[in-house]
PDB file of N, CA and C in Angstrom:
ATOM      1  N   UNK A   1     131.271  27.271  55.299  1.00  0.00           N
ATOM      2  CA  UNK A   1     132.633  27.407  55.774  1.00  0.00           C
ATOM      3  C   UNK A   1     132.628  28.327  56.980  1.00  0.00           C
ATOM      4  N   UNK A   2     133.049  27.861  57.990  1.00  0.00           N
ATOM      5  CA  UNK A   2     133.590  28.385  59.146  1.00  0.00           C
ATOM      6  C   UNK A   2     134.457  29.849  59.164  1.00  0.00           C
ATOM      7  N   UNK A   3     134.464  30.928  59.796  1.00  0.00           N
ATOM      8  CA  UNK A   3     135.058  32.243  59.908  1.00  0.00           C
ATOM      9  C   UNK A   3     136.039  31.593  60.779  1.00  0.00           C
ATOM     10  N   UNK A   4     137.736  31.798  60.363  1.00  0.00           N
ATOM     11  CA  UNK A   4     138.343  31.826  61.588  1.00  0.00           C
ATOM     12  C   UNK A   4     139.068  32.630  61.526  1.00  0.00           C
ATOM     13  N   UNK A   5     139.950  33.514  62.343  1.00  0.00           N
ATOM     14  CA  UNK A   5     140.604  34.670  62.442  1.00  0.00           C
ATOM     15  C   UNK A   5     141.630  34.111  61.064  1.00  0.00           C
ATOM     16  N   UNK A   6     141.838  35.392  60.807  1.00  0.00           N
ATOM     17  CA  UNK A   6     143.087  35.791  59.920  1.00  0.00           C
ATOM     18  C   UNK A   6     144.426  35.276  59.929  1.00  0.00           C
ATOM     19  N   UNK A   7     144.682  35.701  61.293  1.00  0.00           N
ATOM     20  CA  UNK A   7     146.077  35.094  61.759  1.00  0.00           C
ATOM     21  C   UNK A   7     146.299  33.285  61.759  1.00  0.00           C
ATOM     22  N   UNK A   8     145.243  32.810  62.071  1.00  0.00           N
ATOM     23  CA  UNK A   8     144.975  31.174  61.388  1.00  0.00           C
ATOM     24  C   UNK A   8     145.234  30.887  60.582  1.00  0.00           C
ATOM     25  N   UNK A   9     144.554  31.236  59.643  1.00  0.00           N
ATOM     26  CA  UNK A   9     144.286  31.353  57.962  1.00  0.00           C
ATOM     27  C   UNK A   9     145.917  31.358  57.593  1.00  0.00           C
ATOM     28  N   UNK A  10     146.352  32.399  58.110  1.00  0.00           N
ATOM     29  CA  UNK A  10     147.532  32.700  57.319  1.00  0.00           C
ATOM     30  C   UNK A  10     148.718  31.647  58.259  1.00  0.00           C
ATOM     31  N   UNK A  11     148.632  31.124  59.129  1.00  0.00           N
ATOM     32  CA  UNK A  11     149.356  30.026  59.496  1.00  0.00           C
ATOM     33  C   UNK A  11     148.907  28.661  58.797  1.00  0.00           C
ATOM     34  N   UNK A  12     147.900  28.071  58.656  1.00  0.00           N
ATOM     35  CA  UNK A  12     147.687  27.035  58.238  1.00  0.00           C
ATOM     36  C   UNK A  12     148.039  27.507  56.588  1.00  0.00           C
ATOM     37  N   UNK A  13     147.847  28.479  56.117  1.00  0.00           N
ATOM     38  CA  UNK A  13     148.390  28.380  54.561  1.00  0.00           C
ATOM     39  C   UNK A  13     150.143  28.568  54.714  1.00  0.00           C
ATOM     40  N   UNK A  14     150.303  29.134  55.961  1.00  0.00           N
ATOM     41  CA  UNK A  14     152.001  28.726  55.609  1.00  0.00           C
ATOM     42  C   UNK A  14     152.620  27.557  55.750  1.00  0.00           C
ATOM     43  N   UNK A  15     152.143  27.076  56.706  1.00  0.00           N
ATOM     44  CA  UNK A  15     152.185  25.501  57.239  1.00  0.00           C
ATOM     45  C   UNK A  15     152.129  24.337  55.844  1.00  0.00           C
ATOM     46  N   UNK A  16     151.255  24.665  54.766  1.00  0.00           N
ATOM     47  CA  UNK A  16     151.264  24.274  53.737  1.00  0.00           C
ATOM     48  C   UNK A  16     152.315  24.547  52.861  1.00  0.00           C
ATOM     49  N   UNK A  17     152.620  25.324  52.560  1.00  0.00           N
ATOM     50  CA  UNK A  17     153.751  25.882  52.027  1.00  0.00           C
ATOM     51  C   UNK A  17     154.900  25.606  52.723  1.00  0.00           C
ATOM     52  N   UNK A  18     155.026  25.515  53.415  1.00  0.00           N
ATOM     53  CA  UNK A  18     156.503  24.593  54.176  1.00  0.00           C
ATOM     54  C   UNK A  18     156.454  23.518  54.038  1.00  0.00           C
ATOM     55  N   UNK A  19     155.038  22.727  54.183  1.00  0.00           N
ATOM     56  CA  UNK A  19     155.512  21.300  53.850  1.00  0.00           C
ATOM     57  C   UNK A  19     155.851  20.718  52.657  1.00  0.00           C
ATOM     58  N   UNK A  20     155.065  21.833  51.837  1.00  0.00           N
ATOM     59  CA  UNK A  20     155.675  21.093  49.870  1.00  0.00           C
ATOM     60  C   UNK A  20     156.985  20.638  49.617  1.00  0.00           C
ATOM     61  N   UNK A  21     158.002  21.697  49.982  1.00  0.00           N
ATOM     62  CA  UNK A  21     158.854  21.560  49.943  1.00  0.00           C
ATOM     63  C   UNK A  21     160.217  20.445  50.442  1.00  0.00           C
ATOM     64  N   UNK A  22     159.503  20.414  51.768  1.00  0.00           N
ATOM     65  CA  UNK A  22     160.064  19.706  52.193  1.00  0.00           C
ATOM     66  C   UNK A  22     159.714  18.224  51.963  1.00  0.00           C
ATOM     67  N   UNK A  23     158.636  17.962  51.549  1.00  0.00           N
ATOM     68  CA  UNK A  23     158.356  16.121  50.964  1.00  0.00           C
ATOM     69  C   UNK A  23     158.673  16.721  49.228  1.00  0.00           C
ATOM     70  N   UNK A  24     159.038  17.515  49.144  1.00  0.00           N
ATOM     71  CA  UNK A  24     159.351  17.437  47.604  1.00  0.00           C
ATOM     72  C   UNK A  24     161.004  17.074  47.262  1.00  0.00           C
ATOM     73  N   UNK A  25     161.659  17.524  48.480  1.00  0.00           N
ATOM     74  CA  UNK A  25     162.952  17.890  48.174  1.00  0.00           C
ATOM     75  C   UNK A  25     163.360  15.959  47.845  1.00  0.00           C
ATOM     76  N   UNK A  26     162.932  15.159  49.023  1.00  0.00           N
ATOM     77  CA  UNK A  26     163.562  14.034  48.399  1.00  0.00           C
ATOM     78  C   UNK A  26     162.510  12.862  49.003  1.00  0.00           C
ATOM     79  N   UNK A  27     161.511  12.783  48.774  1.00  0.00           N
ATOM     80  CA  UNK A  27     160.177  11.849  49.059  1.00  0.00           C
ATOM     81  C   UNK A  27     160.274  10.587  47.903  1.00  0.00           C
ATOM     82  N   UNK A  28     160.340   9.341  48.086  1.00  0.00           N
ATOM     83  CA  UNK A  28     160.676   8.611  47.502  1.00  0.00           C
ATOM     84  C   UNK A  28     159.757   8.188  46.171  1.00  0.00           C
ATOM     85  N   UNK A  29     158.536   8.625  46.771  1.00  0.00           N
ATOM     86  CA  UNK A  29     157.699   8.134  45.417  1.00  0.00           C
ATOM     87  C   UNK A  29     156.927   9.517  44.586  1.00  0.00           C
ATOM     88  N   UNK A  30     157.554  10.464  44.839  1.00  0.00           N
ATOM     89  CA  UNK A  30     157.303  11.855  44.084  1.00  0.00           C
ATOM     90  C   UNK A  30     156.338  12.818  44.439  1.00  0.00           C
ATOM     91  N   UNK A  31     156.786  14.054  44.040  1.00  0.00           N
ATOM     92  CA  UNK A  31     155.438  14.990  43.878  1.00  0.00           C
ATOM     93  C   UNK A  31     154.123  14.309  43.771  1.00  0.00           C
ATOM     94  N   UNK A  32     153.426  13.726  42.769  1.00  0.00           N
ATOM     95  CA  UNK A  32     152.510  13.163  42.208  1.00  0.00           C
ATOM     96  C   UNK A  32     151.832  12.299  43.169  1.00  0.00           C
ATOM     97  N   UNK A  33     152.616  11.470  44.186  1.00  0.00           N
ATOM     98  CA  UNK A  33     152.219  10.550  45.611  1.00  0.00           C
ATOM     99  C   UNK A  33     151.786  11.342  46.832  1.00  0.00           C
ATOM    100  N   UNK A  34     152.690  12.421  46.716  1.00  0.00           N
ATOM    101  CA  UNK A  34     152.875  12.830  47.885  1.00  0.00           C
ATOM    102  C   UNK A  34     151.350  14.194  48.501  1.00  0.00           C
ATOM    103  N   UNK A  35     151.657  14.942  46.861  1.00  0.00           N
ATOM    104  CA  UNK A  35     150.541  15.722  46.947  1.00  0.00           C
ATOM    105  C   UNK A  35     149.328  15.783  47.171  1.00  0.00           C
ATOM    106  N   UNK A  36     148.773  14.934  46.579  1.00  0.00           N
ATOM    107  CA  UNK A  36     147.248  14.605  47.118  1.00  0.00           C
ATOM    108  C   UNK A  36     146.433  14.291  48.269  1.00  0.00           C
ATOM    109  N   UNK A  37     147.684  13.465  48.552  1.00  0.00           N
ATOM    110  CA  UNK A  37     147.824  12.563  50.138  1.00  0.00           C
ATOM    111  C   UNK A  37     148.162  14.303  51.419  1.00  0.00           C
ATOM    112  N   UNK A  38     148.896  15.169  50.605  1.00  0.00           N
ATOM    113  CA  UNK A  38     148.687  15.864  51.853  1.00  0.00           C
ATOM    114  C   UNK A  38     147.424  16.879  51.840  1.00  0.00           C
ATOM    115  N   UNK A  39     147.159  17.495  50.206  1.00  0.00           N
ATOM    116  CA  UNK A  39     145.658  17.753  50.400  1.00  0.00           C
ATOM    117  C   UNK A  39     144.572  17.358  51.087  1.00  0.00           C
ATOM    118  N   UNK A  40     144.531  16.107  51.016  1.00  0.00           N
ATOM    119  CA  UNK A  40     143.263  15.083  51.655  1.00  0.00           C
ATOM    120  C   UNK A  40     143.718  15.311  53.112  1.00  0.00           C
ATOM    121  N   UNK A  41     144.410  15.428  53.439  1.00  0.00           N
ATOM    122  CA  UNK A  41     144.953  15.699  54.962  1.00  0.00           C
ATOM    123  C   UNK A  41     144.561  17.191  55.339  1.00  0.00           C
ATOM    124  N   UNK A  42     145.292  18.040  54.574  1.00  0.00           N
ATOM    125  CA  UNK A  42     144.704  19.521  55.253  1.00  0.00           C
ATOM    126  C   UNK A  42     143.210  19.431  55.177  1.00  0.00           C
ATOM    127  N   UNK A  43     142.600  19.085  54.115  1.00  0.00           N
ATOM    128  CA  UNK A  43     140.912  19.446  53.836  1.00  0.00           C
ATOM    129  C   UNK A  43     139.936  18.371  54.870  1.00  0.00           C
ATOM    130  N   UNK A  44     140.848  17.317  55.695  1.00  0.00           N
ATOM    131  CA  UNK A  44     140.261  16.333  56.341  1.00  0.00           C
ATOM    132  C   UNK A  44     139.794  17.753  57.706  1.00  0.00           C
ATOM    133  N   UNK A  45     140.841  18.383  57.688  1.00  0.00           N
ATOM    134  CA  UNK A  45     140.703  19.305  59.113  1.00  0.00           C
ATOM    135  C   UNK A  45     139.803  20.812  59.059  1.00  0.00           C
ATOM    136  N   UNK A  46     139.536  20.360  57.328  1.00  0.00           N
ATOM    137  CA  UNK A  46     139.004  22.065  57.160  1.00  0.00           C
ATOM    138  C   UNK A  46     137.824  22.917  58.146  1.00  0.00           C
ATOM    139  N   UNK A  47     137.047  21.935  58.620  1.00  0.00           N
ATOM    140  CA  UNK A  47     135.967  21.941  59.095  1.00  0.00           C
ATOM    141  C   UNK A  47     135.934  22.405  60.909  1.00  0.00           C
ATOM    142  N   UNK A  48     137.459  22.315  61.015  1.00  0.00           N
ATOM    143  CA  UNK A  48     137.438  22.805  62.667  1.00  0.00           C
ATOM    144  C   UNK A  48     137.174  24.446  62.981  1.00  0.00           C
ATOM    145  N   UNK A  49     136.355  24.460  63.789  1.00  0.00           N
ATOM    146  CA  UNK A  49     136.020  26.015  64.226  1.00  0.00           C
ATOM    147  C   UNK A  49     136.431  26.189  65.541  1.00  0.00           C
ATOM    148  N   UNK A  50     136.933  25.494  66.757  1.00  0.00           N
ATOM    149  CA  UNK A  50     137.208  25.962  67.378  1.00  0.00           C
ATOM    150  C   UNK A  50     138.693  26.250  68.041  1.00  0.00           C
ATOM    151  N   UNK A  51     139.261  27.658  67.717  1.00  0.00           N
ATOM    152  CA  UNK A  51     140.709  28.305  67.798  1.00  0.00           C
ATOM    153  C   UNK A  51     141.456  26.861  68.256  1.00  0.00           C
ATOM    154  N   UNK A  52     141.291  26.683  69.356  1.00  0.00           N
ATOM    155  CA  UNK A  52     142.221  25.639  70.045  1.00  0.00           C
ATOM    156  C   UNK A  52     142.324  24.507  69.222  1.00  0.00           C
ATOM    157  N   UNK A  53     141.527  24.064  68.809  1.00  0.00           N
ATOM    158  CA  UNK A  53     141.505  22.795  67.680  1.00  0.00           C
ATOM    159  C   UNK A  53     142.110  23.090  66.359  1.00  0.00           C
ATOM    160  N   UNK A  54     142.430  24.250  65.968  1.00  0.00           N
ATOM    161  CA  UNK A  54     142.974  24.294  65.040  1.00  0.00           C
ATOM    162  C   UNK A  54     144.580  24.780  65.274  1.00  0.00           C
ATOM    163  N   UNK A  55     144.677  25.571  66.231  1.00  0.00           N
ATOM    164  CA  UNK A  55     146.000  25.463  66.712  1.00  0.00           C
ATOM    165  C   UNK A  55     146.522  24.144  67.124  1.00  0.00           C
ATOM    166  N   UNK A  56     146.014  23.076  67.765  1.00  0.00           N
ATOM    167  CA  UNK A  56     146.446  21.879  68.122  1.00  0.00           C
ATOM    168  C   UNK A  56     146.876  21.017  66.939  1.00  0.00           C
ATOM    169  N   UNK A  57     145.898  21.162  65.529  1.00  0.00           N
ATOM    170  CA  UNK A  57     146.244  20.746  64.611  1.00  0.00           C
ATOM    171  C   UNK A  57     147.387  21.307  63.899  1.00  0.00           C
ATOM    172  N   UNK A  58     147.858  22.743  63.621  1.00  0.00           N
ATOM    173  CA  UNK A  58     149.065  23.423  63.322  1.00  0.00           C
ATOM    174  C   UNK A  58     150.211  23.028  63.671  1.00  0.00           C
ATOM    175  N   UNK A  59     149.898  22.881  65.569  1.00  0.00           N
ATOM    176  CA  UNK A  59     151.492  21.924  65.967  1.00  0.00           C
ATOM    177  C   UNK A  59     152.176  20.888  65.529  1.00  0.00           C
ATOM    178  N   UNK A  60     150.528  20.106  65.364  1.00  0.00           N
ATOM    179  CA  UNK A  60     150.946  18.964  65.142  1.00  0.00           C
ATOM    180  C   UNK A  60     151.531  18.944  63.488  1.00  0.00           C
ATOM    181  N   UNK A  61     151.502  19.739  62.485  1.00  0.00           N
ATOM    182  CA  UNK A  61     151.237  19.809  61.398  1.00  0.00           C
ATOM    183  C   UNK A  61     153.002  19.867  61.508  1.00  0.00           C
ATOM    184  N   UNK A  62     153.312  21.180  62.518  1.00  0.00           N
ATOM    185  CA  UNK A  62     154.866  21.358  62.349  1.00  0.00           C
ATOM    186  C   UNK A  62     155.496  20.262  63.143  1.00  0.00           C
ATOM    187  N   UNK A  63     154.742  19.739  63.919  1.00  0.00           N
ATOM    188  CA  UNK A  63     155.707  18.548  64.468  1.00  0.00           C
ATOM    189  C   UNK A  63     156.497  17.650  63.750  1.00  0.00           C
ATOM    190  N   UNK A  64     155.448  17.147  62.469  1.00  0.00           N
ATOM    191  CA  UNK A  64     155.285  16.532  61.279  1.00  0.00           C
ATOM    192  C   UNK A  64     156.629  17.310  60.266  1.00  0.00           C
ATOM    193  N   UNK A  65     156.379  18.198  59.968  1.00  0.00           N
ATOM    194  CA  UNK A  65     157.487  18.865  59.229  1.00  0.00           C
ATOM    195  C   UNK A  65     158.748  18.960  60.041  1.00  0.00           C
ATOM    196  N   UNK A  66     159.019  19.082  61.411  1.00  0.00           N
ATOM    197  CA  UNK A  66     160.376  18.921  61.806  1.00  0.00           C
ATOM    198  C   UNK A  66     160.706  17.393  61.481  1.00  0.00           C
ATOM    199  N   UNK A  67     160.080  16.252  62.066  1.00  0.00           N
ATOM    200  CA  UNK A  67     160.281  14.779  62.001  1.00  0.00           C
ATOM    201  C   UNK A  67     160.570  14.551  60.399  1.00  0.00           C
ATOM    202  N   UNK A  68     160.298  15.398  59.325  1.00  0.00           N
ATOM    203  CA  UNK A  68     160.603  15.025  58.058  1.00  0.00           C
ATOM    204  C   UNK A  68     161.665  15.277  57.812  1.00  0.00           C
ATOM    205  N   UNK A  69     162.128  16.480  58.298  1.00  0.00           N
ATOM    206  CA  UNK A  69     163.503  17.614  58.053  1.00  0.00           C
ATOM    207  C   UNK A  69     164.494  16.514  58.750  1.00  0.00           C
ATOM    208  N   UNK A  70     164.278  16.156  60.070  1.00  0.00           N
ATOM    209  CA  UNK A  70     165.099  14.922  60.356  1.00  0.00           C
ATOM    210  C   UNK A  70     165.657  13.797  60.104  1.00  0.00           C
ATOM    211  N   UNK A  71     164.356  13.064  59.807  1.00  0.00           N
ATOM    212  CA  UNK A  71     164.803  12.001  58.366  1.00  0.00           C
ATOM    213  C   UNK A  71     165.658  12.207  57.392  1.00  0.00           C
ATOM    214  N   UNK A  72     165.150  13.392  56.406  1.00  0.00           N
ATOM    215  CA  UNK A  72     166.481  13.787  55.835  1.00  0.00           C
ATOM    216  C   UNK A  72     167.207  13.573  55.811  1.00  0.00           C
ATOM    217  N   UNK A  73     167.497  14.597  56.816  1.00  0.00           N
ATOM    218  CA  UNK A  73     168.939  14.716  57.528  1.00  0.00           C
ATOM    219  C   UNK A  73     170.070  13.720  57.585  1.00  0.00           C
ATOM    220  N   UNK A  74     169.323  12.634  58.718  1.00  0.00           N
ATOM    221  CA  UNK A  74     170.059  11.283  59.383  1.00  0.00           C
ATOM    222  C   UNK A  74     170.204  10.641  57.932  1.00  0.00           C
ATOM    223  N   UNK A  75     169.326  10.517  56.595  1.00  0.00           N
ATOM    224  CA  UNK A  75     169.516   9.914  55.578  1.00  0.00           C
ATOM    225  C   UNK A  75     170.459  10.507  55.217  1.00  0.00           C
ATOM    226  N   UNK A  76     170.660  11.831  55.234  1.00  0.00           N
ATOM    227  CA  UNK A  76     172.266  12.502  54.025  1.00  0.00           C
ATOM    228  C   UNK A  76     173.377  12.015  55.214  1.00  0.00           C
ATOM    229  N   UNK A  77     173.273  12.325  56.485  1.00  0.00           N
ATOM    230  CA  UNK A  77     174.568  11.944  56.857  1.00  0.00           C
ATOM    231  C   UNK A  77     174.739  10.643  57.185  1.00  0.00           C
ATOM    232  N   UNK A  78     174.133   9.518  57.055  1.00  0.00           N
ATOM    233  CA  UNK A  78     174.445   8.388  56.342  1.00  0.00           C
ATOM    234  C   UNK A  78     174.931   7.514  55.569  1.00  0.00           C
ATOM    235  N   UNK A  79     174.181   8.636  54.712  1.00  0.00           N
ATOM    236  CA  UNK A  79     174.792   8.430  53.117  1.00  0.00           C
ATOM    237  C   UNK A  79     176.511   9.304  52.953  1.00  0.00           C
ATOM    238  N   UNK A  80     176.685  10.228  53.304  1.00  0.00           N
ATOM    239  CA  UNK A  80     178.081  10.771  53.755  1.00  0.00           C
ATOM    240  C   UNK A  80     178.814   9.890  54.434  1.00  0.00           C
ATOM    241  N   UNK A  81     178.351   9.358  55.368  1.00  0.00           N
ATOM    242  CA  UNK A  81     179.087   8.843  56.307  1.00  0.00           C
ATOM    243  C   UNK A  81     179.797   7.409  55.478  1.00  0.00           C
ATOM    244  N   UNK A  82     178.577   6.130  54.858  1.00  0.00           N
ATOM    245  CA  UNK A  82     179.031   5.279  54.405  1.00  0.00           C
ATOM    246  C   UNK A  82     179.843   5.093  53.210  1.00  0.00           C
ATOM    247  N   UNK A  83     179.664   6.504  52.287  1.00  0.00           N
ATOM    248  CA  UNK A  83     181.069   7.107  51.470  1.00  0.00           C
ATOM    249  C   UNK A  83     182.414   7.056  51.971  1.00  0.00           C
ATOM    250  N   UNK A  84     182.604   7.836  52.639  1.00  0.00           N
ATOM    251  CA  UNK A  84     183.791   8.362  53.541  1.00  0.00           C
ATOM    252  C   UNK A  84     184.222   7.269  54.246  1.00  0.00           C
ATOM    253  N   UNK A  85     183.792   6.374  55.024  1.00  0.00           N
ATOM    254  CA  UNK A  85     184.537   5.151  55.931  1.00  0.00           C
ATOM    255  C   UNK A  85     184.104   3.791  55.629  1.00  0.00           C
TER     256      UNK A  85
END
């Protein structure tokens, strides 16, 4: 295993921790689908050592978590919307 600074470490484990939540809150085929599939994803990247490559992967990680938060979103006010009118 690769040494990478601290401050990494502790972004890519938050980065994880933000995303649970958010494919948990309303992911169509459950915890149980969802989880593994994103394990196999972080551990696909475990292996990068160089800073920039792993920051590039982080962005992209939150890019991923805003585009989910969005979906959401446009799904609840949708679903509001075709209630109401």
């Amino acid at each position: 295993m690769s040494q990478q600074p601290i401050s990494l470490r502790y972004q890519v484990r938050d980065l994880y921790k933000r995303v649970i939540p958010v494919l948990d809150k309303e992911y169509p085929l459950g915890y149980s689908y969802f989880r593994p599939r994103l394990k196999k994803a972080f551990l696909k990247n475990r292996d990068l050592a160089n800073d920039d490559e792993i920051k590039n992967a982080i962005g992209t990680g939150e890019y991923v978590v805003k585009e989910l938060e969005a979906l959401y979103y446009l799904k609840k006010y949708r679903t509001l919307k075709r209630s109401y009118y």
